[in-house]
PDB file of N, CA and C in Angstrom:
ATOM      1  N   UNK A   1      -3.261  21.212 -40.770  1.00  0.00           N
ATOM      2  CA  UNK A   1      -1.853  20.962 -41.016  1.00  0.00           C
ATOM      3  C   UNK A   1      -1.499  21.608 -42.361  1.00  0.00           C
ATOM      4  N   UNK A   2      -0.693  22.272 -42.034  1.00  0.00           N
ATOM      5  CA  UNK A   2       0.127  22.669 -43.967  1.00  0.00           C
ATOM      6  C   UNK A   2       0.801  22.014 -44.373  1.00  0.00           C
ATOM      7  N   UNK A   3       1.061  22.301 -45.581  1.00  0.00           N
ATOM      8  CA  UNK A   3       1.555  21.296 -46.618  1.00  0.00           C
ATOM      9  C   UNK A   3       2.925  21.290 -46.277  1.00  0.00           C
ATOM     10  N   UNK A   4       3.593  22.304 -45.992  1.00  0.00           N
ATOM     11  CA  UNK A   4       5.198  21.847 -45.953  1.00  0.00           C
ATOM     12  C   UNK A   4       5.596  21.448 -43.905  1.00  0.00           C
ATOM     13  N   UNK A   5       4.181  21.547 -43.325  1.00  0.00           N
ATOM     14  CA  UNK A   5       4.558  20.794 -42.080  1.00  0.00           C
ATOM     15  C   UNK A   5       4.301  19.285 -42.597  1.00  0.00           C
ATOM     16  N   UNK A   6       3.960  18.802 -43.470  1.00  0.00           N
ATOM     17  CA  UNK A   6       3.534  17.464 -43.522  1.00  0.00           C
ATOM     18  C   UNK A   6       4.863  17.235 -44.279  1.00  0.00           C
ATOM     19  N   UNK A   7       4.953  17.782 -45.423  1.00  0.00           N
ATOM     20  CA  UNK A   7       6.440  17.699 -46.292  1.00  0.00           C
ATOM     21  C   UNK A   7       7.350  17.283 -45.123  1.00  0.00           C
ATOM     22  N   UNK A   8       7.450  18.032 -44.057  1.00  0.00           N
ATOM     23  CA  UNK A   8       8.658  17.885 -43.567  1.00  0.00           C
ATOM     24  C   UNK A   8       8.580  16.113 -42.755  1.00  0.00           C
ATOM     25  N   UNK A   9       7.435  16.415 -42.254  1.00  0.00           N
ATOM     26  CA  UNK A   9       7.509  14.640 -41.301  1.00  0.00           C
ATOM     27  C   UNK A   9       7.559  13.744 -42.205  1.00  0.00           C
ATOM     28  N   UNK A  10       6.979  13.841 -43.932  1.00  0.00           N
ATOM     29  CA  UNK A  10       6.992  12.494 -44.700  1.00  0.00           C
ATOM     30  C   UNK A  10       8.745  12.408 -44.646  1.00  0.00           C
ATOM     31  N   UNK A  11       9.111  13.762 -45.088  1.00  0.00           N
ATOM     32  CA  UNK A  11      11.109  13.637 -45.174  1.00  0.00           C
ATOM     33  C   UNK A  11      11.340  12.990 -44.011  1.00  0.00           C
ATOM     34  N   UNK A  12      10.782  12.780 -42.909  1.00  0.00           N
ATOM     35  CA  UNK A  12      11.804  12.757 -41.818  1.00  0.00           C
ATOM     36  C   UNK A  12      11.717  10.837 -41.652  1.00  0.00           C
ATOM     37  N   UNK A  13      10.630  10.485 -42.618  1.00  0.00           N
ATOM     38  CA  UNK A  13       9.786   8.859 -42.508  1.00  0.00           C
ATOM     39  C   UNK A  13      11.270   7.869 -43.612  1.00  0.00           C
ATOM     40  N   UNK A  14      11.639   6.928 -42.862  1.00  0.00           N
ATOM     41  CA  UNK A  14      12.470   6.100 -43.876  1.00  0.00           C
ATOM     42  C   UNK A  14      11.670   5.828 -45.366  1.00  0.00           C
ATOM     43  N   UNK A  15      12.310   5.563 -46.240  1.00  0.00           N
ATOM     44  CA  UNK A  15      11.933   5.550 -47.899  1.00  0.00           C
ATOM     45  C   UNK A  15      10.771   4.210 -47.891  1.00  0.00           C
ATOM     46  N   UNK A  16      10.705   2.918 -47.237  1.00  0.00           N
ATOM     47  CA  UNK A  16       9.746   2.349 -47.429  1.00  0.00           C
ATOM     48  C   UNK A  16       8.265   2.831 -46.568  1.00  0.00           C
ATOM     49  N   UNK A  17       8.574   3.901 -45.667  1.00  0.00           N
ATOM     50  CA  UNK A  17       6.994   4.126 -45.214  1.00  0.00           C
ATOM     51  C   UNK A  17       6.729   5.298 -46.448  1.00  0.00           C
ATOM     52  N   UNK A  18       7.661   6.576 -46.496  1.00  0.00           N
ATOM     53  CA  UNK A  18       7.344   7.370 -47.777  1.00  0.00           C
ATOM     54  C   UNK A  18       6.449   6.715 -48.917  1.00  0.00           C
ATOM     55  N   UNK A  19       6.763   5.699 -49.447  1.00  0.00           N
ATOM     56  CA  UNK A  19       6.128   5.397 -50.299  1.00  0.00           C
ATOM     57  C   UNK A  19       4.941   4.767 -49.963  1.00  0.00           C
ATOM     58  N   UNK A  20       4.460   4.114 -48.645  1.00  0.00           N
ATOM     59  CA  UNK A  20       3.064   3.404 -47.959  1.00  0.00           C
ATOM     60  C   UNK A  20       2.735   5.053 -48.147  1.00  0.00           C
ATOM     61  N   UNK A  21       2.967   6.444 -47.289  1.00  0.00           N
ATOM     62  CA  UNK A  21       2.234   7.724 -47.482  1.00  0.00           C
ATOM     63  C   UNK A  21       1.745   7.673 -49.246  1.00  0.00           C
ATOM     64  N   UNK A  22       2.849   8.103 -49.833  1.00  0.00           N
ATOM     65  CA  UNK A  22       2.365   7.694 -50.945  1.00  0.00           C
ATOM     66  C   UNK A  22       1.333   7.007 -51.854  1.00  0.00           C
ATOM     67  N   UNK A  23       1.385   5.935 -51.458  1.00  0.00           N
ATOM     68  CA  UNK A  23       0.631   4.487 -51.956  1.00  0.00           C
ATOM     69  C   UNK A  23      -1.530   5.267 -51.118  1.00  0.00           C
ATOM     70  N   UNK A  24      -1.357   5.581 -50.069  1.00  0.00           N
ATOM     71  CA  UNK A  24      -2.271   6.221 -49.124  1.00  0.00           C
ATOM     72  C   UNK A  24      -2.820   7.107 -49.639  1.00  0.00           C
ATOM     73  N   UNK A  25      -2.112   7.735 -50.351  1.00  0.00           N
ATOM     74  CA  UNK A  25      -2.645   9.221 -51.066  1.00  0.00           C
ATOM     75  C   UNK A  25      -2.941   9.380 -52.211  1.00  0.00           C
ATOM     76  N   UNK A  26      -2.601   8.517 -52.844  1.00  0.00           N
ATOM     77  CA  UNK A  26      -3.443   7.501 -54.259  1.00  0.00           C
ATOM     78  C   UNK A  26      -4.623   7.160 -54.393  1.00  0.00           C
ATOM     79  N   UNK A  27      -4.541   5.984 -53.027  1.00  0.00           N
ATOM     80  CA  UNK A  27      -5.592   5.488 -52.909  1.00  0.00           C
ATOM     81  C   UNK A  27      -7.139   6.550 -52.725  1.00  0.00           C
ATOM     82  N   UNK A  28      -6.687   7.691 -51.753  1.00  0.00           N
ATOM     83  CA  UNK A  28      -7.270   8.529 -51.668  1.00  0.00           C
ATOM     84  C   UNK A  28      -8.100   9.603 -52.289  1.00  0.00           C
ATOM     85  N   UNK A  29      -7.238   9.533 -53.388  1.00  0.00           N
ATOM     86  CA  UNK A  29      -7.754  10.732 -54.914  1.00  0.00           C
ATOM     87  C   UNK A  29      -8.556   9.189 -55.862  1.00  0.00           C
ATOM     88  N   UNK A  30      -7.497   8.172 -55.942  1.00  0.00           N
ATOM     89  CA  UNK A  30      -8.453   7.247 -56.273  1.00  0.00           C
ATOM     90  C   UNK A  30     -10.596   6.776 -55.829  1.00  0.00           C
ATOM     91  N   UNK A  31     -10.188   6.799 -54.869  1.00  0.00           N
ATOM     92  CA  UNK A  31     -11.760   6.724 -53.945  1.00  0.00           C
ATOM     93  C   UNK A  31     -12.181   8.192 -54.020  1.00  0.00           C
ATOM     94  N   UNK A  32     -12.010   8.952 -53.846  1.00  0.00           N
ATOM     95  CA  UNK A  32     -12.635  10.542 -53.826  1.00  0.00           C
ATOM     96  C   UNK A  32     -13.447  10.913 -55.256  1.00  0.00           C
ATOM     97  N   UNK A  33     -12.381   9.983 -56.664  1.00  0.00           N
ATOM     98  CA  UNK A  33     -13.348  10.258 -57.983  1.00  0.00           C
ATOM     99  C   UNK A  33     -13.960   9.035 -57.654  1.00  0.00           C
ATOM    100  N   UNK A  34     -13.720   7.810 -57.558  1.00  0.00           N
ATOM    101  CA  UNK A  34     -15.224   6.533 -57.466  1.00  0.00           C
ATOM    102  C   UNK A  34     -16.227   7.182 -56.416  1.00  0.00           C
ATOM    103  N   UNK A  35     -15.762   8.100 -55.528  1.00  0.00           N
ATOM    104  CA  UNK A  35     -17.291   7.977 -54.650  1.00  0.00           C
ATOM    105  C   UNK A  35     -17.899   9.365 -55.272  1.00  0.00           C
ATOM    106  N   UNK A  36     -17.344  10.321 -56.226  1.00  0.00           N
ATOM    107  CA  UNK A  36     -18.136  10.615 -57.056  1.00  0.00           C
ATOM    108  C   UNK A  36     -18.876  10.567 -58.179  1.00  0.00           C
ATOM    109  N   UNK A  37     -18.832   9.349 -58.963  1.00  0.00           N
ATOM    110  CA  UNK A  37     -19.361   8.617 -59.627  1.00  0.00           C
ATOM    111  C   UNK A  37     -20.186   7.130 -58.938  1.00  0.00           C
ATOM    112  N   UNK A  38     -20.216   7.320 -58.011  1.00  0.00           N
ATOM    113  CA  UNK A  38     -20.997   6.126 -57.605  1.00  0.00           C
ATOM    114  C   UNK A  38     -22.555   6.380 -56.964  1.00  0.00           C
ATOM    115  N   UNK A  39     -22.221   7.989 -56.455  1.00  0.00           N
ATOM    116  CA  UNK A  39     -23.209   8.274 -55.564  1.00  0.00           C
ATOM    117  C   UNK A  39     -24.467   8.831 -56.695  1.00  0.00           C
ATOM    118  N   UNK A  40     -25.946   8.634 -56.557  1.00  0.00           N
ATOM    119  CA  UNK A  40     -26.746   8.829 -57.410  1.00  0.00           C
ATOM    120  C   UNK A  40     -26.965  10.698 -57.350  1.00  0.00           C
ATOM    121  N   UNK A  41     -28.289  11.151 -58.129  1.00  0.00           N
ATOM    122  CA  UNK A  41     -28.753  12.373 -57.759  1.00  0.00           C
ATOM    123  C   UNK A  41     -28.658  13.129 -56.721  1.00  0.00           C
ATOM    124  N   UNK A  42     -29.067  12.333 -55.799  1.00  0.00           N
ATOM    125  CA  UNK A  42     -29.230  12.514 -54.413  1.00  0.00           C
ATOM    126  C   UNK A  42     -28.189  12.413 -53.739  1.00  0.00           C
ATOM    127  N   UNK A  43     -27.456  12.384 -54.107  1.00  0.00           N
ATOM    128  CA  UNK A  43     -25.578  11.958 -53.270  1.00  0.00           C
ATOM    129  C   UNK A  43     -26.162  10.683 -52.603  1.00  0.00           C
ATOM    130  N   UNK A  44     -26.655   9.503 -52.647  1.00  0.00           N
ATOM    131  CA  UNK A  44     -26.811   8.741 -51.902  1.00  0.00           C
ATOM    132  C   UNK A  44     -26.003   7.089 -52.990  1.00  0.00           C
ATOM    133  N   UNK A  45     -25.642   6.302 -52.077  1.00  0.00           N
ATOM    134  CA  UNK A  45     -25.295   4.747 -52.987  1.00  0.00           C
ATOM    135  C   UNK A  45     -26.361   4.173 -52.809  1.00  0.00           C
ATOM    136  N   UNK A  46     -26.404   3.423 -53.741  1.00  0.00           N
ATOM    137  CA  UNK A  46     -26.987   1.925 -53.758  1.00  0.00           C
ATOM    138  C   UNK A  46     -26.519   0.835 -53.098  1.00  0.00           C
ATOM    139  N   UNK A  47     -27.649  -0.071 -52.746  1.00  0.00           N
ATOM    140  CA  UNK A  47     -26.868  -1.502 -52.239  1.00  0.00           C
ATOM    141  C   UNK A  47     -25.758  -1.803 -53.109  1.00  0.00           C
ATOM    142  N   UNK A  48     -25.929  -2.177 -53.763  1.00  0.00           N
ATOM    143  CA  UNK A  48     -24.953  -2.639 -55.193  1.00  0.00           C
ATOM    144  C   UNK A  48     -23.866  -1.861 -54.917  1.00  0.00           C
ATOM    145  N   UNK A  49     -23.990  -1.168 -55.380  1.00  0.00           N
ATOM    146  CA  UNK A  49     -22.640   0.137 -55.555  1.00  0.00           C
ATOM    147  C   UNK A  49     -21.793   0.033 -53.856  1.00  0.00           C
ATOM    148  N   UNK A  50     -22.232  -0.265 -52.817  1.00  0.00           N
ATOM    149  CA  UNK A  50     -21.775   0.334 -51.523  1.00  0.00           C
ATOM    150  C   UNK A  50     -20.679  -1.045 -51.384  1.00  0.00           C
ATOM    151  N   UNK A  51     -21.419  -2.508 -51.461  1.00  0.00           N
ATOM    152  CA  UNK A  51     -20.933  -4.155 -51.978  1.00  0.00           C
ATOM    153  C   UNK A  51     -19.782  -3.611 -52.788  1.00  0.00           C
ATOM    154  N   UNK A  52     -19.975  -3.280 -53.743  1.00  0.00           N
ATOM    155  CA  UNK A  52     -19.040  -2.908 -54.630  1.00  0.00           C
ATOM    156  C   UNK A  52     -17.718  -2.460 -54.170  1.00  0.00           C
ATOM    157  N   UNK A  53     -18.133  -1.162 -53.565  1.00  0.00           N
ATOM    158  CA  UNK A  53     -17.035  -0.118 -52.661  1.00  0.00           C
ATOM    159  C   UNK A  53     -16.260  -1.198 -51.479  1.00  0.00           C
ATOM    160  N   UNK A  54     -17.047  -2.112 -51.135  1.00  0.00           N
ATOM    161  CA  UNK A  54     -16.552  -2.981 -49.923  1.00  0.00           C
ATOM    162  C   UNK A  54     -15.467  -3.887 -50.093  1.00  0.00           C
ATOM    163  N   UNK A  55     -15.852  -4.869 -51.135  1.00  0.00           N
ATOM    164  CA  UNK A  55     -15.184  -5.845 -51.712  1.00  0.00           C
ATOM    165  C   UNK A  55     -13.835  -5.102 -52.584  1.00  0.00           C
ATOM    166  N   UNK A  56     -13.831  -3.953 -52.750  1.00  0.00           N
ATOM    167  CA  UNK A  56     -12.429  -3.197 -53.218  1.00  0.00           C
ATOM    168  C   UNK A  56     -11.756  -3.074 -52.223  1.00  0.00           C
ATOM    169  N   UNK A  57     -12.204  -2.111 -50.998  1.00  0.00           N
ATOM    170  CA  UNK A  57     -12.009  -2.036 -49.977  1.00  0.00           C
ATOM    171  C   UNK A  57     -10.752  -3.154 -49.135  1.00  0.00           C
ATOM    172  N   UNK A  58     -11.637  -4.252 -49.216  1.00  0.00           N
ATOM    173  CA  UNK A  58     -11.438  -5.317 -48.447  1.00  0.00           C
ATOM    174  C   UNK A  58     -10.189  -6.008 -49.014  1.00  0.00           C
ATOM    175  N   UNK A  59     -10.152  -5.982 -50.487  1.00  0.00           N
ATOM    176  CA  UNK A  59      -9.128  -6.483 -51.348  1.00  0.00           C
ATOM    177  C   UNK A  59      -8.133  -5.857 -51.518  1.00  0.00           C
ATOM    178  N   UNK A  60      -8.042  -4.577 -51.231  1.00  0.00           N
ATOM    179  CA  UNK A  60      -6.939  -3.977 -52.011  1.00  0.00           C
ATOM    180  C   UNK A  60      -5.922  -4.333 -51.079  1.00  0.00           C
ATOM    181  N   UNK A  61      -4.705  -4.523 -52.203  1.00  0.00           N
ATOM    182  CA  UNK A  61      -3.446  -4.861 -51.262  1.00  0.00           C
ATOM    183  C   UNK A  61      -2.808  -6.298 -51.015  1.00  0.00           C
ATOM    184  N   UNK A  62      -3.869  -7.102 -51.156  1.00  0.00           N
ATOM    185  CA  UNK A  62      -4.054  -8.396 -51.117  1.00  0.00           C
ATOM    186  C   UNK A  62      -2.598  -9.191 -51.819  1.00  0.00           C
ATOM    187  N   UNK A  63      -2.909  -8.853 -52.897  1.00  0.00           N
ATOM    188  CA  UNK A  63      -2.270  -9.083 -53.819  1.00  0.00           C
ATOM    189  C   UNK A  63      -0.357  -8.538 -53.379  1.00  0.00           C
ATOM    190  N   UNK A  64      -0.333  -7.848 -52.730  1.00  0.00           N
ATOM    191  CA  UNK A  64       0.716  -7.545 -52.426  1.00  0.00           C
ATOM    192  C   UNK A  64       1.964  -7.999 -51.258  1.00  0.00           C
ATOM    193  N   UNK A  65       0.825  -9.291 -50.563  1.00  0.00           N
ATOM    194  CA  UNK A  65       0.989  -9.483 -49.680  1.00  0.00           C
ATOM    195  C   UNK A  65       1.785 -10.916 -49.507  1.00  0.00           C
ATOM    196  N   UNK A  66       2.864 -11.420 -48.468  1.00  0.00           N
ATOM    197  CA  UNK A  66       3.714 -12.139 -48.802  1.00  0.00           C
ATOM    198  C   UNK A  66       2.402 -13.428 -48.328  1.00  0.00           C
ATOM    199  N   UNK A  67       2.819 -14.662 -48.951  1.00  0.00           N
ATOM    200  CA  UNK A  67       2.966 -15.819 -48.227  1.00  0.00           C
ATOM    201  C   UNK A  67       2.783 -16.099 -46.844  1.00  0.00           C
ATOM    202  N   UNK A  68       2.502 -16.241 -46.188  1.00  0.00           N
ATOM    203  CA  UNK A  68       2.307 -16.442 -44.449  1.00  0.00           C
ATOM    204  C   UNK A  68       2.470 -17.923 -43.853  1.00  0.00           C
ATOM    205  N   UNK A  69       1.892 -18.747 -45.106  1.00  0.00           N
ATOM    206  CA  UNK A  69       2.308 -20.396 -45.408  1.00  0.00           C
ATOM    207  C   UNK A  69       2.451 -20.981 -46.500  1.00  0.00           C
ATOM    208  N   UNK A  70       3.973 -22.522 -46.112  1.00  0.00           N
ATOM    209  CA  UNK A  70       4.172 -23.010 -47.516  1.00  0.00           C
ATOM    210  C   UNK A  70       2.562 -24.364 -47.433  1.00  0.00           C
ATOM    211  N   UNK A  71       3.308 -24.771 -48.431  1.00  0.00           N
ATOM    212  CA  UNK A  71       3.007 -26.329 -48.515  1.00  0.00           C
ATOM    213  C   UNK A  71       2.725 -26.815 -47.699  1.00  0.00           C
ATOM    214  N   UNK A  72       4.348 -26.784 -46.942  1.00  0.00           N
ATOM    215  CA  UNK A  72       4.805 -28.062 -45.940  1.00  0.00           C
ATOM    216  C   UNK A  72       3.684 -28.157 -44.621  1.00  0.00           C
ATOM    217  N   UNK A  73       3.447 -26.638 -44.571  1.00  0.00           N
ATOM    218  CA  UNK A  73       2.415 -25.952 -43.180  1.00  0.00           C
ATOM    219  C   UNK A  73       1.200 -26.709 -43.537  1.00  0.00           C
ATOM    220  N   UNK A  74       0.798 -27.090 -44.422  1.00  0.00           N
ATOM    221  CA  UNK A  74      -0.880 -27.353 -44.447  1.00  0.00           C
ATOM    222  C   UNK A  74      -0.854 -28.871 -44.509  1.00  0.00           C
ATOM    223  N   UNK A  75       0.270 -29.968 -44.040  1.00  0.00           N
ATOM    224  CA  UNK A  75       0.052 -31.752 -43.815  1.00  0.00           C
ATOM    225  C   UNK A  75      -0.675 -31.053 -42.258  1.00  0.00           C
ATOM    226  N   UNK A  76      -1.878 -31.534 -42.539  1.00  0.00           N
ATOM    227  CA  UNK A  76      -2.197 -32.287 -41.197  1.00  0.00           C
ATOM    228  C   UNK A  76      -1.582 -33.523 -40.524  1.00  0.00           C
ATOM    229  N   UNK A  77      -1.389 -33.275 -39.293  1.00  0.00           N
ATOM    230  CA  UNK A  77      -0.934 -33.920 -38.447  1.00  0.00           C
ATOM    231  C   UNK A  77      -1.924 -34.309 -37.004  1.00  0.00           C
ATOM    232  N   UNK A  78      -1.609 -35.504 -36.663  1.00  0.00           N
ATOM    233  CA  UNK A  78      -2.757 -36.791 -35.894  1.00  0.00           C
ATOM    234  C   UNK A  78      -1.274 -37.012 -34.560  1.00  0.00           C
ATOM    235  N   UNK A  79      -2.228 -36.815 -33.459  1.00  0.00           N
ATOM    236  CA  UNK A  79      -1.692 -37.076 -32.403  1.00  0.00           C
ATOM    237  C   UNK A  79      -1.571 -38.618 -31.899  1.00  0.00           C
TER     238      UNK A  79
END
């Protein structure tokens, strides 16, 4: 794909997915320098280091994310 065929479909994406592309392509150059600093001599990870990569992984975004339940949602209730 070239760059200004992609230019054109991000233009054609409403302003809140533009910025998820965005947010995507961050993340991307972000992870591209950690997985070159993570990997040893050998281009290979460690246990440690891979845990590491996972639990970022797994988290990111988290934080961004609404509510799904209040309070009121978590009284248990008895039939």
């Amino acid at each position: 794909m070239q760059l200004e065929e992609l230019m054109a479909k991000v233009s054609r994406l409403p302003a809140f997915r533009q910025q998820e592309v965005l947010d995507f392509v961050t993340f991307l150059e972000q992870q591209h320098g950690r997985a070159a600093t993570l990997k040893d001599d050998h281009g290979e990870w460690s246990e440690h280091q891979f845990q590491i990569m996972s639990v970022d992984q797994a988290m990111r975004g988290i934080s961004d994310e609404s509510d799904l339940y209040s309070e009121d949602d978590l009284k248990e209730r008895w039939s």
